[in-house]
Protein backbone atom coordinates (compact mmCIF):
# COMPACT_ATOMS: atom_id res chain seq x y z
CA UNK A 1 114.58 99.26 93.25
CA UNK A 2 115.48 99.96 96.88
CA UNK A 3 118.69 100.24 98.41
CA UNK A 4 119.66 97.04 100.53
CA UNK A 5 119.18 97.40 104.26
CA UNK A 6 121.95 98.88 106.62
CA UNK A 7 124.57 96.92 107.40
CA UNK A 8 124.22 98.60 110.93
CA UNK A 9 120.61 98.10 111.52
CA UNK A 10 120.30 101.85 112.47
CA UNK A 11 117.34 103.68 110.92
CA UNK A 12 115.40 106.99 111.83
CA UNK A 13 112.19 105.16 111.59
CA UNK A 14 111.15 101.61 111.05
CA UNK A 15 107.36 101.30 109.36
CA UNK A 16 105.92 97.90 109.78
CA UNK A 17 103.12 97.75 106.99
CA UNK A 18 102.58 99.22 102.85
CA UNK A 19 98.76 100.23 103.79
CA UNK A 20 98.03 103.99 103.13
CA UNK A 21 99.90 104.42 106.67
CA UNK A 22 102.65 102.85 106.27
CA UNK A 23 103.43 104.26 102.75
CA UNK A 24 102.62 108.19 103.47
CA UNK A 25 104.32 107.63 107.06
CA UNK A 26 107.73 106.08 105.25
CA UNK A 27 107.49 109.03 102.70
CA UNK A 28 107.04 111.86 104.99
CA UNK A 29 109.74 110.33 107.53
CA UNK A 30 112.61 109.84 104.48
CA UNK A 31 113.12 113.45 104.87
CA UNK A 32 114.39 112.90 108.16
CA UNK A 33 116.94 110.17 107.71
CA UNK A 34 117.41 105.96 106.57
CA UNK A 35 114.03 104.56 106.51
CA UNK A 36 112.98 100.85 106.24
CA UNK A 37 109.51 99.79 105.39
CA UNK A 38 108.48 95.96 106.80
CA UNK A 39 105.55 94.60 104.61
CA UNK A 40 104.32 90.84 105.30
CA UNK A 41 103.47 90.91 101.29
CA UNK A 42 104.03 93.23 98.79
CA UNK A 43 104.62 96.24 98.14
CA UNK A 44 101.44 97.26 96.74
CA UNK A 45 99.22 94.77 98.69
CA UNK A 46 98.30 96.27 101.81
CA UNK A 47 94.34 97.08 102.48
CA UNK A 48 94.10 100.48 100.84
CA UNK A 49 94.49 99.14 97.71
CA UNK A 50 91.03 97.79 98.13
CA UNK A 51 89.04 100.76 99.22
CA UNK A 52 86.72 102.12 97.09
CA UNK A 53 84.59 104.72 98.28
CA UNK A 54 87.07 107.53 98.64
CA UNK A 55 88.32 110.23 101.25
CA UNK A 56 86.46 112.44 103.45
CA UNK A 57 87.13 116.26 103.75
CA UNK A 58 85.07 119.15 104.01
CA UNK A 59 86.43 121.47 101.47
CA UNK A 60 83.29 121.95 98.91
CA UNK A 61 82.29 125.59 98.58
CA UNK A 62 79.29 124.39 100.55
CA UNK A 63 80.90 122.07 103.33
CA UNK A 64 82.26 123.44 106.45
CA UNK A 65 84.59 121.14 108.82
CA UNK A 66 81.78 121.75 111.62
CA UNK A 67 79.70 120.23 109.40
CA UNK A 68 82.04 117.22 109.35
CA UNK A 69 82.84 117.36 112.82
CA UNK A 70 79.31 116.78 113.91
CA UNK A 71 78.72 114.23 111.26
CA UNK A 72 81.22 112.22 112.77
CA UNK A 73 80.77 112.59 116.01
CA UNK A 74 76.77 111.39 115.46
CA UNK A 75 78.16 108.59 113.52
CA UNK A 76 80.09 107.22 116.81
CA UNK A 77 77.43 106.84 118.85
CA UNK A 78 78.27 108.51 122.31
CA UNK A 79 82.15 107.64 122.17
CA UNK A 80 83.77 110.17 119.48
CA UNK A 81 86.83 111.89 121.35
CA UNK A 82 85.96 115.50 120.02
CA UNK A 83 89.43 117.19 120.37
CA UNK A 84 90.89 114.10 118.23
CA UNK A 85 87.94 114.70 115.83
CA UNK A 86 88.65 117.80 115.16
CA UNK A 87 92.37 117.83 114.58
CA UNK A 88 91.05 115.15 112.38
CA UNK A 89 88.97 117.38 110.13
CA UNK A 90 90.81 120.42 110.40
CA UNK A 91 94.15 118.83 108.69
CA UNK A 92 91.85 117.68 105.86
CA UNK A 93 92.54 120.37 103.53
CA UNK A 94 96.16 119.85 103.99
CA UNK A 95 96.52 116.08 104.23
CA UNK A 96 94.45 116.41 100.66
CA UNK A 97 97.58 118.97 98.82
CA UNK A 98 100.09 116.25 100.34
CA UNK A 99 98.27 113.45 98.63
CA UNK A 100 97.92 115.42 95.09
CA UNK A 101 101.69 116.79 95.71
CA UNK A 102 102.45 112.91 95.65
CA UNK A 103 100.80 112.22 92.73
CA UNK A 104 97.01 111.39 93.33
CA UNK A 105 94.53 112.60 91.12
CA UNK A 106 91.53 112.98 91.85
CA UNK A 107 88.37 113.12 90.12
CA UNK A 108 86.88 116.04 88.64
CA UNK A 109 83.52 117.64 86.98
CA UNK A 110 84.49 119.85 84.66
CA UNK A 111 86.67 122.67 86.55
CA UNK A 112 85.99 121.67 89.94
CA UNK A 113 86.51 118.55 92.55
CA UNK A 114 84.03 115.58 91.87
CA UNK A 115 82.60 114.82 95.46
CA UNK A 116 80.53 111.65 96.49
CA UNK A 117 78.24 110.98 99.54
CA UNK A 118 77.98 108.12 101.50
CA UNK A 119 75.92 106.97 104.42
CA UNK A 120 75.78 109.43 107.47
CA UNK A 121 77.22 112.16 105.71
CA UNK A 122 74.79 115.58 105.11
CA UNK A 123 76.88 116.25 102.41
CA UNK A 124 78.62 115.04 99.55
CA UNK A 125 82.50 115.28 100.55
CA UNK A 126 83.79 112.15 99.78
CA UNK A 127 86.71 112.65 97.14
CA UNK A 128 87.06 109.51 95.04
CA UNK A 129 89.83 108.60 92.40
CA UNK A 130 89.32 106.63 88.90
CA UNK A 131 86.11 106.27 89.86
CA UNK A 132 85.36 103.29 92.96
CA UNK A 133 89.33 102.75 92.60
CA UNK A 134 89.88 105.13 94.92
CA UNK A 135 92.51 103.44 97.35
CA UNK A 136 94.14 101.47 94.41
CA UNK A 137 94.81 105.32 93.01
CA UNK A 138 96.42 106.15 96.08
CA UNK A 139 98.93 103.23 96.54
CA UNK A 140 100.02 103.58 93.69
CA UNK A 141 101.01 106.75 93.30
CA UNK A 142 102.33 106.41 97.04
CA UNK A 143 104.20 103.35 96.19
CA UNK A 144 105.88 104.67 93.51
CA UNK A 145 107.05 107.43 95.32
CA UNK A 146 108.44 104.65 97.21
CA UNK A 147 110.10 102.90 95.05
CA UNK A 148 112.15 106.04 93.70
CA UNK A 149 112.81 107.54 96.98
CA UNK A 150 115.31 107.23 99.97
CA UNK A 151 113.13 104.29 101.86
CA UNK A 152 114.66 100.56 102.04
CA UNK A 153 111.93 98.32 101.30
CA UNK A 154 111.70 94.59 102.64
CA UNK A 155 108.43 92.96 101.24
CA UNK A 156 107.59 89.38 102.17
CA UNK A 157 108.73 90.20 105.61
CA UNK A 158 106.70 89.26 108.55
CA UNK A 159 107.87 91.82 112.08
CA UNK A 160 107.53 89.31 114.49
CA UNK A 161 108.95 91.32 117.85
CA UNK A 162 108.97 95.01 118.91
CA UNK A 163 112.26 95.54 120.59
CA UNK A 164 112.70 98.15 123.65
CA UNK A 165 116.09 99.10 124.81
CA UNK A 166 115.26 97.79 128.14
CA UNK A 167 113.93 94.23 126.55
CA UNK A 168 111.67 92.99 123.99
CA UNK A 169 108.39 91.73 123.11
CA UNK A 170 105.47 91.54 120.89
CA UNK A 171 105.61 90.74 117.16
CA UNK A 172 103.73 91.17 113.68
CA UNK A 173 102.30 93.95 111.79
CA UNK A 174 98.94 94.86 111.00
CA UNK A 175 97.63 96.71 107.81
CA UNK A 176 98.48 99.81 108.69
CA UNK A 177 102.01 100.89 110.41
CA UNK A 178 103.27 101.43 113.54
CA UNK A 179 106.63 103.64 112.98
CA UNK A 180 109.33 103.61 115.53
CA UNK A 181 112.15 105.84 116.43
CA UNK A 182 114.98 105.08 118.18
CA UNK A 183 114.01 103.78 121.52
CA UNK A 184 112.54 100.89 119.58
CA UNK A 185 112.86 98.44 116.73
CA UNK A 186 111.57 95.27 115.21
CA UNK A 187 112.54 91.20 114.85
CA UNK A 188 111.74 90.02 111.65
CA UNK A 189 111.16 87.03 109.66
CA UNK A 190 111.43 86.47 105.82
CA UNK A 191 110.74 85.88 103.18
CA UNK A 192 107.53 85.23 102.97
CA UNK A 193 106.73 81.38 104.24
CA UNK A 194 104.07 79.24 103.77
CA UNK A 195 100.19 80.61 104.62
CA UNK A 196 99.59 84.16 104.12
CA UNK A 197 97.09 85.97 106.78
CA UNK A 198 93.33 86.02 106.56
CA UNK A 199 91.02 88.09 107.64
CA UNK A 200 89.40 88.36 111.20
CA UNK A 201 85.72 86.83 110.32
CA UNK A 202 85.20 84.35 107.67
CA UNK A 203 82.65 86.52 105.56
CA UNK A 204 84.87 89.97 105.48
CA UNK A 205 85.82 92.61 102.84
CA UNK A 206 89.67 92.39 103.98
CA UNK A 207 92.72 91.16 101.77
CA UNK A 208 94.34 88.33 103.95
CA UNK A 209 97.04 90.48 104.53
CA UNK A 210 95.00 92.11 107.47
CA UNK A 211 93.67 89.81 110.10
CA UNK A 212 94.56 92.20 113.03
CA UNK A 213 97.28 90.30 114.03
CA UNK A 214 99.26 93.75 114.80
CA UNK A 215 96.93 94.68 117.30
CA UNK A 216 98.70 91.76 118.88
CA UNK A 217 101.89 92.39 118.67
CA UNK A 218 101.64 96.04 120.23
CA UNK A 219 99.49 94.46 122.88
CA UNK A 220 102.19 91.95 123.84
CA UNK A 221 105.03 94.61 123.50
CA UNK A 222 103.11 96.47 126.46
CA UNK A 223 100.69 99.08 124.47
CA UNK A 224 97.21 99.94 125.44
CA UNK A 225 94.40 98.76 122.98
CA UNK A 226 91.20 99.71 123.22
CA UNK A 227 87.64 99.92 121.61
CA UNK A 228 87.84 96.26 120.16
CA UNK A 229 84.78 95.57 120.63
CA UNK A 230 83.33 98.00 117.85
CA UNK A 231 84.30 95.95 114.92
CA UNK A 232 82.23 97.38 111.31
CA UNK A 233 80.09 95.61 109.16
CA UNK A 234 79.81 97.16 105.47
CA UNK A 235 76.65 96.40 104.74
CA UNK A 236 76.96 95.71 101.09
CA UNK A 237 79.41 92.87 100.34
CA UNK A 238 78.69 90.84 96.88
CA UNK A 239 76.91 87.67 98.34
CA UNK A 240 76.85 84.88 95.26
CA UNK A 241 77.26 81.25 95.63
CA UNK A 242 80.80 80.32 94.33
CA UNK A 243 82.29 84.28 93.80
CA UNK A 244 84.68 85.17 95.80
CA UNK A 245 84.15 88.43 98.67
CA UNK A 246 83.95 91.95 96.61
CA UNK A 247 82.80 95.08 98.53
CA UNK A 248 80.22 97.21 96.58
CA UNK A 249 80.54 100.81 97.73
CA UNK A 250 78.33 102.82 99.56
CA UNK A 251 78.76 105.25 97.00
CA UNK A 252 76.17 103.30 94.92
CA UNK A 253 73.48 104.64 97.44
CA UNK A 254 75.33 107.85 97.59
CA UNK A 255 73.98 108.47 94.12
CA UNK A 256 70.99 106.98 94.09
CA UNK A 257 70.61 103.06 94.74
CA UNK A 258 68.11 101.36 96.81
CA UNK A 259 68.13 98.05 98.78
CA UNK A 260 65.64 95.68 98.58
CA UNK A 261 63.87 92.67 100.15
CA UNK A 262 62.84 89.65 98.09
CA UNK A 263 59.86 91.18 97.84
CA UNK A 264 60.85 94.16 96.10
CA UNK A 265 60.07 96.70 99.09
CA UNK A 266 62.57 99.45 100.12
CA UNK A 267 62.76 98.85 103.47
CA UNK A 268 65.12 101.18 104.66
CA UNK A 269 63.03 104.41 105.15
CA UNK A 270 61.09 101.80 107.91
CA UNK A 271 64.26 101.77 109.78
CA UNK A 272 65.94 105.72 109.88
CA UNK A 273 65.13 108.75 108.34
CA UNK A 274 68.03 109.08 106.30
CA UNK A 275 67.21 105.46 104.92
CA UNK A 276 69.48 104.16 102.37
CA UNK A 277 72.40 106.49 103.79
CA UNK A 278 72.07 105.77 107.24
CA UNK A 279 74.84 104.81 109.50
CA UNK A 280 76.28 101.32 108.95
CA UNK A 281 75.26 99.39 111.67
CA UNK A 282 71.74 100.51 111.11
CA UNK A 283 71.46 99.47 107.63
CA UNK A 284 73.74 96.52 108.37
CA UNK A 285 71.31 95.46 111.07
CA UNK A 286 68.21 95.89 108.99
CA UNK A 287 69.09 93.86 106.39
CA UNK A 288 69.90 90.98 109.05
CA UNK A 289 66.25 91.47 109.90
CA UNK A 290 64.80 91.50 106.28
CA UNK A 291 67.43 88.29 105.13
CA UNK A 292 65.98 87.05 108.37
CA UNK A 293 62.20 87.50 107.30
CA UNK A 294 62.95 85.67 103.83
CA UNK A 295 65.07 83.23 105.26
CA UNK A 296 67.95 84.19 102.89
CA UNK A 297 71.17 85.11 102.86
CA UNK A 298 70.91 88.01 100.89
CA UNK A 299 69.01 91.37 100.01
CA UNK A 300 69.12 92.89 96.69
CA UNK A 301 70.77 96.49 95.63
CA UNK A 302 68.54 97.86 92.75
CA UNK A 303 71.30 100.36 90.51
CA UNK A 304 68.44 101.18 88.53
CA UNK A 305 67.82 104.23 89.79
CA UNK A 306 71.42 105.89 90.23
CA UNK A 307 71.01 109.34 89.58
CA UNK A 308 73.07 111.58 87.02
CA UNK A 309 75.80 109.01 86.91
CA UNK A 310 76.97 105.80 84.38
CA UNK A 311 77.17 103.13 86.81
CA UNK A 312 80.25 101.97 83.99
CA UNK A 313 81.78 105.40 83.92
CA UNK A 314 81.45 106.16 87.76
CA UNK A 315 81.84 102.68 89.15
CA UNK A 316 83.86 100.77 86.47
CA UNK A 317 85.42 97.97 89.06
CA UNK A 318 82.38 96.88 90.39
CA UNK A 319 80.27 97.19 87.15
CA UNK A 320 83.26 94.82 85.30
CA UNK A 321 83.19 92.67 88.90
CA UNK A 322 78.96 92.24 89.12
CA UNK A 323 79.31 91.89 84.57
CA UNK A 324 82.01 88.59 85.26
CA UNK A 325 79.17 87.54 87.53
CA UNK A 326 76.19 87.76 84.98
CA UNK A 327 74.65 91.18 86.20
CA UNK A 328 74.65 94.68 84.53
CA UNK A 329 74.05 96.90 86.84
CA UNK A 330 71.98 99.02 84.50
CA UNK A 331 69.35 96.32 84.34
CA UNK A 332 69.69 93.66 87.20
CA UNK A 333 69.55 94.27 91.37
CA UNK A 334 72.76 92.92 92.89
CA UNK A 335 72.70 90.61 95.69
CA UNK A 336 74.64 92.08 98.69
CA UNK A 337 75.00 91.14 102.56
CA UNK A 338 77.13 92.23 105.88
CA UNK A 339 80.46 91.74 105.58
CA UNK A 340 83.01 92.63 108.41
CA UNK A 341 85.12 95.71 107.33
CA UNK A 342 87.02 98.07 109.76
CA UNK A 343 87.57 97.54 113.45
CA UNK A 344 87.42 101.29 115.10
CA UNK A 345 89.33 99.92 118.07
CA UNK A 346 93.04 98.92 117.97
CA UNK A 347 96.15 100.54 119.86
CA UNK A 348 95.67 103.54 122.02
CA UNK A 349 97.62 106.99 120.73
CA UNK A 350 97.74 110.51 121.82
CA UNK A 351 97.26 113.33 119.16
CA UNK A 352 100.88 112.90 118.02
CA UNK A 353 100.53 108.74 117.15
CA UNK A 354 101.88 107.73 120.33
CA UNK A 355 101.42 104.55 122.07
CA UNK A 356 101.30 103.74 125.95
CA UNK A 357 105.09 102.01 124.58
CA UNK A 358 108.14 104.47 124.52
CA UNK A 359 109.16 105.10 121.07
CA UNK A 360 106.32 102.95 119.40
CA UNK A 361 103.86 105.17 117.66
CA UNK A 362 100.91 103.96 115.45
CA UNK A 363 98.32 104.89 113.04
CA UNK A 364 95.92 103.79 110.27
CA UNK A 365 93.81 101.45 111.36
CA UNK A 366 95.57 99.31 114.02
CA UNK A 367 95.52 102.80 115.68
CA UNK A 368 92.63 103.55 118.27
CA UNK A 369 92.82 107.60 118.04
CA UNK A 370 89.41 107.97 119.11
CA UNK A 371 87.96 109.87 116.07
CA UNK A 372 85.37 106.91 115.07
CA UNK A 373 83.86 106.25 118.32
CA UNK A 374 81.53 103.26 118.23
CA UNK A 375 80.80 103.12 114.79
CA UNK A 376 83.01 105.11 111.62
CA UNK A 377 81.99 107.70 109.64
CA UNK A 378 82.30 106.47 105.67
CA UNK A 379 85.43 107.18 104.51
CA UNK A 380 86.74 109.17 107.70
CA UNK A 381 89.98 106.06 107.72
CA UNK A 382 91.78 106.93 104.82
CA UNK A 383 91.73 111.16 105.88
CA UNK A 384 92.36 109.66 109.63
CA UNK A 385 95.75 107.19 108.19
CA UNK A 386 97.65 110.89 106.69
CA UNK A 387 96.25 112.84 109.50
CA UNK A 388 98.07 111.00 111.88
CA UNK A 389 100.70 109.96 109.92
CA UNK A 390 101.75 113.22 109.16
CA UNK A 391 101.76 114.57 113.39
CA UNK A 392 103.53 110.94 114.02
CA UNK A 393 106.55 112.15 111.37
CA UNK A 394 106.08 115.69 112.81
CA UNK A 395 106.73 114.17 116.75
CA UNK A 396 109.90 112.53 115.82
CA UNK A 397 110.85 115.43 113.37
CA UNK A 398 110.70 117.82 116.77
CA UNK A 399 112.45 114.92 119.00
CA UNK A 400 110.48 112.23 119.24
CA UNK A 401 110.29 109.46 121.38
CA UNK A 402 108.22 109.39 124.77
CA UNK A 403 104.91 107.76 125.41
CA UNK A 404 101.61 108.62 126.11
CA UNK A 405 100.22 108.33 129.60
CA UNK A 406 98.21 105.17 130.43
CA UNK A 407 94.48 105.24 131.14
CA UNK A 408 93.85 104.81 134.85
CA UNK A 409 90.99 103.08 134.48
CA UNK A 410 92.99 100.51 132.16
CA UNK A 411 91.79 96.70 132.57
CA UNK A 412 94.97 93.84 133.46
CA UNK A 413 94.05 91.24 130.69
CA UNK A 414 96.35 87.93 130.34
CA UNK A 415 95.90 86.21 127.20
CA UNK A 416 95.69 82.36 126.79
CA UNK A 417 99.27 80.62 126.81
CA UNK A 418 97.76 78.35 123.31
CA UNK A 419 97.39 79.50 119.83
CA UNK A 420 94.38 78.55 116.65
CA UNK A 421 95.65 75.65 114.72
CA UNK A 422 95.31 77.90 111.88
CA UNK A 423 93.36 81.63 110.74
CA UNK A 424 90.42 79.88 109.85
CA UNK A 425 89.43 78.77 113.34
CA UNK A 426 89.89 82.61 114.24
CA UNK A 427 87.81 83.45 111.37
CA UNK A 428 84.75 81.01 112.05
CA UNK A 429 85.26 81.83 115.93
CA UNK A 430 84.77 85.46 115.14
CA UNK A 431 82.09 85.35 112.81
CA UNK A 432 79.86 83.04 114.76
CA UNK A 433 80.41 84.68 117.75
CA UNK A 434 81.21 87.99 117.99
CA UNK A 435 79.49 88.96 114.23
CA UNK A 436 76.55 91.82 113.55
CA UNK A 437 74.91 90.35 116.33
CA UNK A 438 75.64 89.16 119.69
CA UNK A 439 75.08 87.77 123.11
CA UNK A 440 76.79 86.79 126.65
CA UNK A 441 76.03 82.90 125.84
CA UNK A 442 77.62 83.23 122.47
CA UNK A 443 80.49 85.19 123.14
CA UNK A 444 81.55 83.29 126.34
CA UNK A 445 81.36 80.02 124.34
CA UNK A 446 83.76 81.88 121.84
CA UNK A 447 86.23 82.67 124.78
CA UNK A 448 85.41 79.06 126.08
CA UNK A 449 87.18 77.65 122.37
CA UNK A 450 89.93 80.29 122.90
CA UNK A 451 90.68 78.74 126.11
CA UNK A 452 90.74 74.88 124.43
CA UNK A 453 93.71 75.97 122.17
CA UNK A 454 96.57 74.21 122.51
CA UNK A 455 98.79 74.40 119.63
CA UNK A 456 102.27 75.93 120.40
CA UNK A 457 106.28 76.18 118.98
CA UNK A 458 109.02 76.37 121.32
CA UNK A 459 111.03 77.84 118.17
CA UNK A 460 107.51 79.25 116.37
CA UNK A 461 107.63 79.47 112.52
CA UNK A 462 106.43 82.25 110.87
CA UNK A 463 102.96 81.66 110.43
CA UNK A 464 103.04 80.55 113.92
CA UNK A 465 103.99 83.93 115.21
CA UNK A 466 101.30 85.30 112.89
CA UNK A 467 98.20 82.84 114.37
CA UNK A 468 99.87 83.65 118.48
CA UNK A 469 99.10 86.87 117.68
CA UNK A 470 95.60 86.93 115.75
CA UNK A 471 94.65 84.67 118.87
CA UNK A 472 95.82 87.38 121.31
CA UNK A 473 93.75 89.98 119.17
CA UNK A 474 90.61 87.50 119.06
CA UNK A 475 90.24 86.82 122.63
CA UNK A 476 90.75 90.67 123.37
CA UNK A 477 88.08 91.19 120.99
CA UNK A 478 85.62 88.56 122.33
CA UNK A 479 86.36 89.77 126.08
CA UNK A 480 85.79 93.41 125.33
CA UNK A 481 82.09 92.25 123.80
CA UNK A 482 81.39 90.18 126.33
CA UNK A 483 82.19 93.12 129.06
CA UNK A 484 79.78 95.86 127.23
CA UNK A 485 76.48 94.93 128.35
CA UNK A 486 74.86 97.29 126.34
CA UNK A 487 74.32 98.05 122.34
CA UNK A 488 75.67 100.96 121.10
CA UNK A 489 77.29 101.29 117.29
CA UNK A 490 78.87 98.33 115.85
CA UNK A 491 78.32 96.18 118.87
CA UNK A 492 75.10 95.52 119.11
CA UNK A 493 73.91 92.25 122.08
CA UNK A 494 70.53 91.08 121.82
CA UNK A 495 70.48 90.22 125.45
CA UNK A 496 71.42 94.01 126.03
CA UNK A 497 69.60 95.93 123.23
CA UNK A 498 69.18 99.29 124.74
CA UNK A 499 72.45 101.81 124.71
CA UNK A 500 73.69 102.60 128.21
CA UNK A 501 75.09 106.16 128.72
CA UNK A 502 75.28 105.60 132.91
CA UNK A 503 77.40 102.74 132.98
CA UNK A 504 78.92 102.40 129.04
CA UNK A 505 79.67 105.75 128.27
CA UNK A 506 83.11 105.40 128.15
CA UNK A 507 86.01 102.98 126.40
CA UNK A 508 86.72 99.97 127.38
CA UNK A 509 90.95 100.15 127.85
CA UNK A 510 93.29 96.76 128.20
CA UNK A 511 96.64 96.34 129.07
CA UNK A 512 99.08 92.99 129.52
CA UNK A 513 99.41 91.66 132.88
CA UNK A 514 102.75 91.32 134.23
C-alpha cells in the first residue's frame, strides 16, 4: 500500500500518468526524495500494459546501434532528429539492465536473448516478454516495484492544472508522464467520476485511458507541441463484427505471416520490397487500397506459414483472443484492418525531457523528442519512454529545473473557447477526418465542427476538464494536417500525394497565443 500524500503538498517530483513513463520515471526519481504518482485509473492500467510486440535494442551479437540508428531514421521519413536518435539507441543496452534489475524477464532461447523482428527493422532486435505480453510483463514488474517502494500513489485521479510559481494553467494527463520539479505542480481531481477517457479515433488500439488529452494540458500550460499531424496506424487490428478492438502484433509477420486479399493474393511484395515488414504506413495504406478493391472492411492475415515458432507458445494472448473468436490460428487467416495506434507528435523536449515550460519535463509518448520522425520505428516507444525517463530523473538529480528554448519558427495557435459534448464526437471527428487518409476539404470540415462546439462549465466537472482538453488536442491535430500540404509518413493527403522536401522538410511547431 502507499503512504498517504504529504500533508504539505511538497514533493521532489510529481508524475502525472502509470504508463511505462510514468512508472520507471516515479521509480528512478524515489531515490531523490517524496514522490507522488497521479494516474486517471489504476495503477496498472495505463497503455503499456497493452503492448505486445516488445522493445527495440541493438544488442544481438549481430546488431550494431548504427544499424538501428539508420533503421530508424529511414522509418521517419525525412524528419528523424539524428542527435536525439542516437542518444536514443546508444542508452539501449543500459535502459535494458535497468528494466531486468527491476524485475522484467525477458524471453530466452536456450542460453541466449530471444529477439523478434518487426516491420522496418533489418534485423531481429525486438526483445519481447511472456511471449506478445510484452508491456503487460513490464508494468507489472514496474508496478510492483511501486507499490513496495517510497512513491505515494493516487489512482483514480484526474491532473486537471499544471501550476507555475508565477500562475497556472493547463490540466490532465496523458498516458505517459510529464514529471515536475519544483518550479511546478499539478491541480487535481478525484476520485475517479463518471466517464472514463477514450481514445482519439473511434477504430484505435488504445485503452480509453489515453485519448491525448495531456497533450492538452501542456499545450494550455504554455509548452510547445509539435509533429501532431503524424498520428500511426497499426496496420493489423482484429476487425470482426461484434468483438471488441484487439491489436495483433507485427511480430506475426516478423516470423513469418502473410496478408491477404479476398482473393487469396499476397499483395504486399506489389507495394515495397521488404513486403510484409515494410514500414507501417505503407502496409497500412495498401491494405486501404486492397479493402478498397473488394469493397470490404477487412484483409486477411494467413498464420499458416509462421516459421519455427507455435503461434500458442509464442503468441499465447492473441492465439486465446482470435480462439474466443472462432479462429485457430494454426488453421484459419485472421481478419485484420488499420487501427490508429501511436501519435509521434506530442510536447516538444530537449535531450534531458524538458519542455518549452520551466520545471515541466515530459516523456513517453505525450513527449515529441524527435526520434520517430514522421512515422515510428516498431517498438522504438517503449526503449524511447526509459531513455528519456531516465536523463529527465538524471536533470533534476544534477539541479533541475529550466526550460528548453522555444523554436523560432513556432506557430501562435488559439484554440476554440467550446468543448465536444462528449469523447465520442472527438473520436468520429478524428477518424473521419483526419484517419489513414486525408484531404484539405475533409480536414477543414473537421475544424469547421470544432468550431460549432459549444458545450462549456463555468465550474467544469471532471470529465469536462478531460473533453476541454481532448478538444484542444483535436483541433491542434486537424490544423497541423491541414497545414502539411504534402504526404510524407503517417500523414498521407490525397490532394497532396507526393512528399515535399523544399517546403515540408521540417516540423510543424505550435504554441498558445497570449
Amino acid at each position: 500500500m502507499s503512504d498517504p500524500p504529504r500533508a504539505d503538498g511538497q514533493y521532489r517530483a510529481i508524475v502525472i500518468g502509470s504508463g511505462m513513463a510514468g512508472l520507471f520515471a516515479a521509480l528512478e526519481a524515489s531515490a531523490l526524495g517524496p514522490v507522488l504518482l497521479v494516474t486517471k485509473a489504476e495503477l496498472h492500467e495505463g497503455s503499456t500494459r497493452h503492448a505486445q510486440g516488445g522493445i527495440a535494442a541493438a544488442i544481438g551479437p549481430d546488431d550494431s546501434t548504427d544499424q538501428h540508428l539508420a533503421d530508424t531514421i529511414a522509418a521517419g521519413a525525412g524528419l528523424v532528429d539524428e542527435e536525439m536518435a542516437r542518444i536514443l539507441v546508444e542508452s539501449a543496452p543500459r535502459r535494458i539492465r535497468d528494466l531486468e534489475q527491476y524485475g522484467v524477464s525477458f524471453d530466452s532461447a536456450g542460453e541466449a536473448r530471444a529477439f523478434g523482428r518487426e516491420g522496418a527493422h533489418r534485423n531481429a532486435r525486438v526483445l519481447h516478454a511472456r511471449g506478445d505480453r510484452t508491456g503487460a510483463a513490464i508494468t507489472s514488474a514496474l508496478a510492483q516495484q511501486v507499490e513496495e517502494g517510497k512513491v505515494i500513489v493516487r489512482e483514480h485521479t484526474l491532473a486537471t492544472d499544471i501550476l507555475l510559481e508565477a500562475g497556472g494553467g493547463g490540466a490532465d494527463p496523458p498516458p505517459p508522464a510529464p514529471a515536475a520539479p519544483p518550479g511546478a505542480g499539478a491541480g487535481a481531481r478525484g476520485p475517479r467520476g463518471r466517464g472514463g477517457g477514450g481514445a482519439a479515433f473511434s477504430h484505435t488500439t488504445n485503452p480509453p485511458v489515453a485519448p491525448g488529452d495531456g497533450i492538452g494540458l501542456a499545450f494550455g500550460a504554455g509548452a510547445e507541441v509539435s509533429d501532431l499531424e503524424f498520428y500511426q496506424f497499426h496496420p493489423t487490428a482484429f476487425r470482426q463484427e461484434g468483438a471488441p478492438p484487439f491489436l495483433i502484433s507485427e511480430a506475426l509477420r516478423g516470423e513469418g505471416a502473410v496478408l491477404r486479399n479476398d482473393g487469396g493474393e499476397a499483395f504486399m511484395p506489389r507495394y515495397h520490397e521488404l513486403a510484409d515488414l515494410a514500414p507501417r504506413d505503407v502496409v497500412a495504406r495498401a491494405m486501404v487500397a486492397e479493402m478498397r478493391a473488394s469493397a470490404s472492411d477487412h484483409v486477411w492475415l494467413d498464420c499458416t506459414a509462421l516459421q519455427r515458432v507455435d503461434p500458442y507458445e509464442r503468441f499465447p494472448g492473441i492465439a486465446a483472443f482470435c480462439r474466443e473468436h472462432g479462429i485457430d490460428l494454426q488453421r484459419d487467416p485472421v481478419p485484420v484492418a488499420p487501427a490508429a495506434h501511436y501519435i509521434m507528435g506530442g510536447v516538444c523536449t530537449d535531450s534531458w525531457g524538458r519542455t518549452t515550460v520551466p520545471g515541466l519535463y515530459a516523456c513517453g509518448e505525450i513527449a515529441a523528442t524527435g526520434v520517430h520522425g514522421a512515422n515510428r520505428l516498431a517498438s522504438n516507444s517503449l526503449l524511447e519512454t526509459v531513455v528519456f525517463a531516465k536523463r529527465a530523473v538524471e536533470h533534476l538529480a544534477n539541479g533541475g529545473g529550466g526550460a528548453m528554448a522555444g523554436c523560432p519558427d513556432s506557430t501562435s495557435f488559439a484554440p476554440t473557447e467550446g468543448a465536444p459534448r462528449d469523447h465520442a464526437d472527438v473520436r468520429r471527428l478524428l477518424w473521419e477526418h483526419a484517419g489513414i487518409e486525408r484531404s484539405g476539404e475533409s480536414l477543414q470540415a473537421g475544424l469547421e465542427t470544432v468550431a460549432g462546439w459549444t458545450d462549456t462549465e463555468p465550474e467544469p466537472s471532471r470529465e469536462g476538464h478531460e473533453r476541454r482538453w481532448l478538444g484542444v488536442f483535436a483541433e491542434l491535430l486537424l490544423t497541423a494536417a491541414l497545414r502539411r500540404e504534402e504526404s510524407r509518413g503517417a500523414h498521407y493527403r490525397t490532394d497532396f500525394p507526393e512528399r515535399n522536401d523544399d517546403h515540408w522538410g521540417r516540423r510543424q511547431v505550435f504554441h498558445r497565443a497570449g
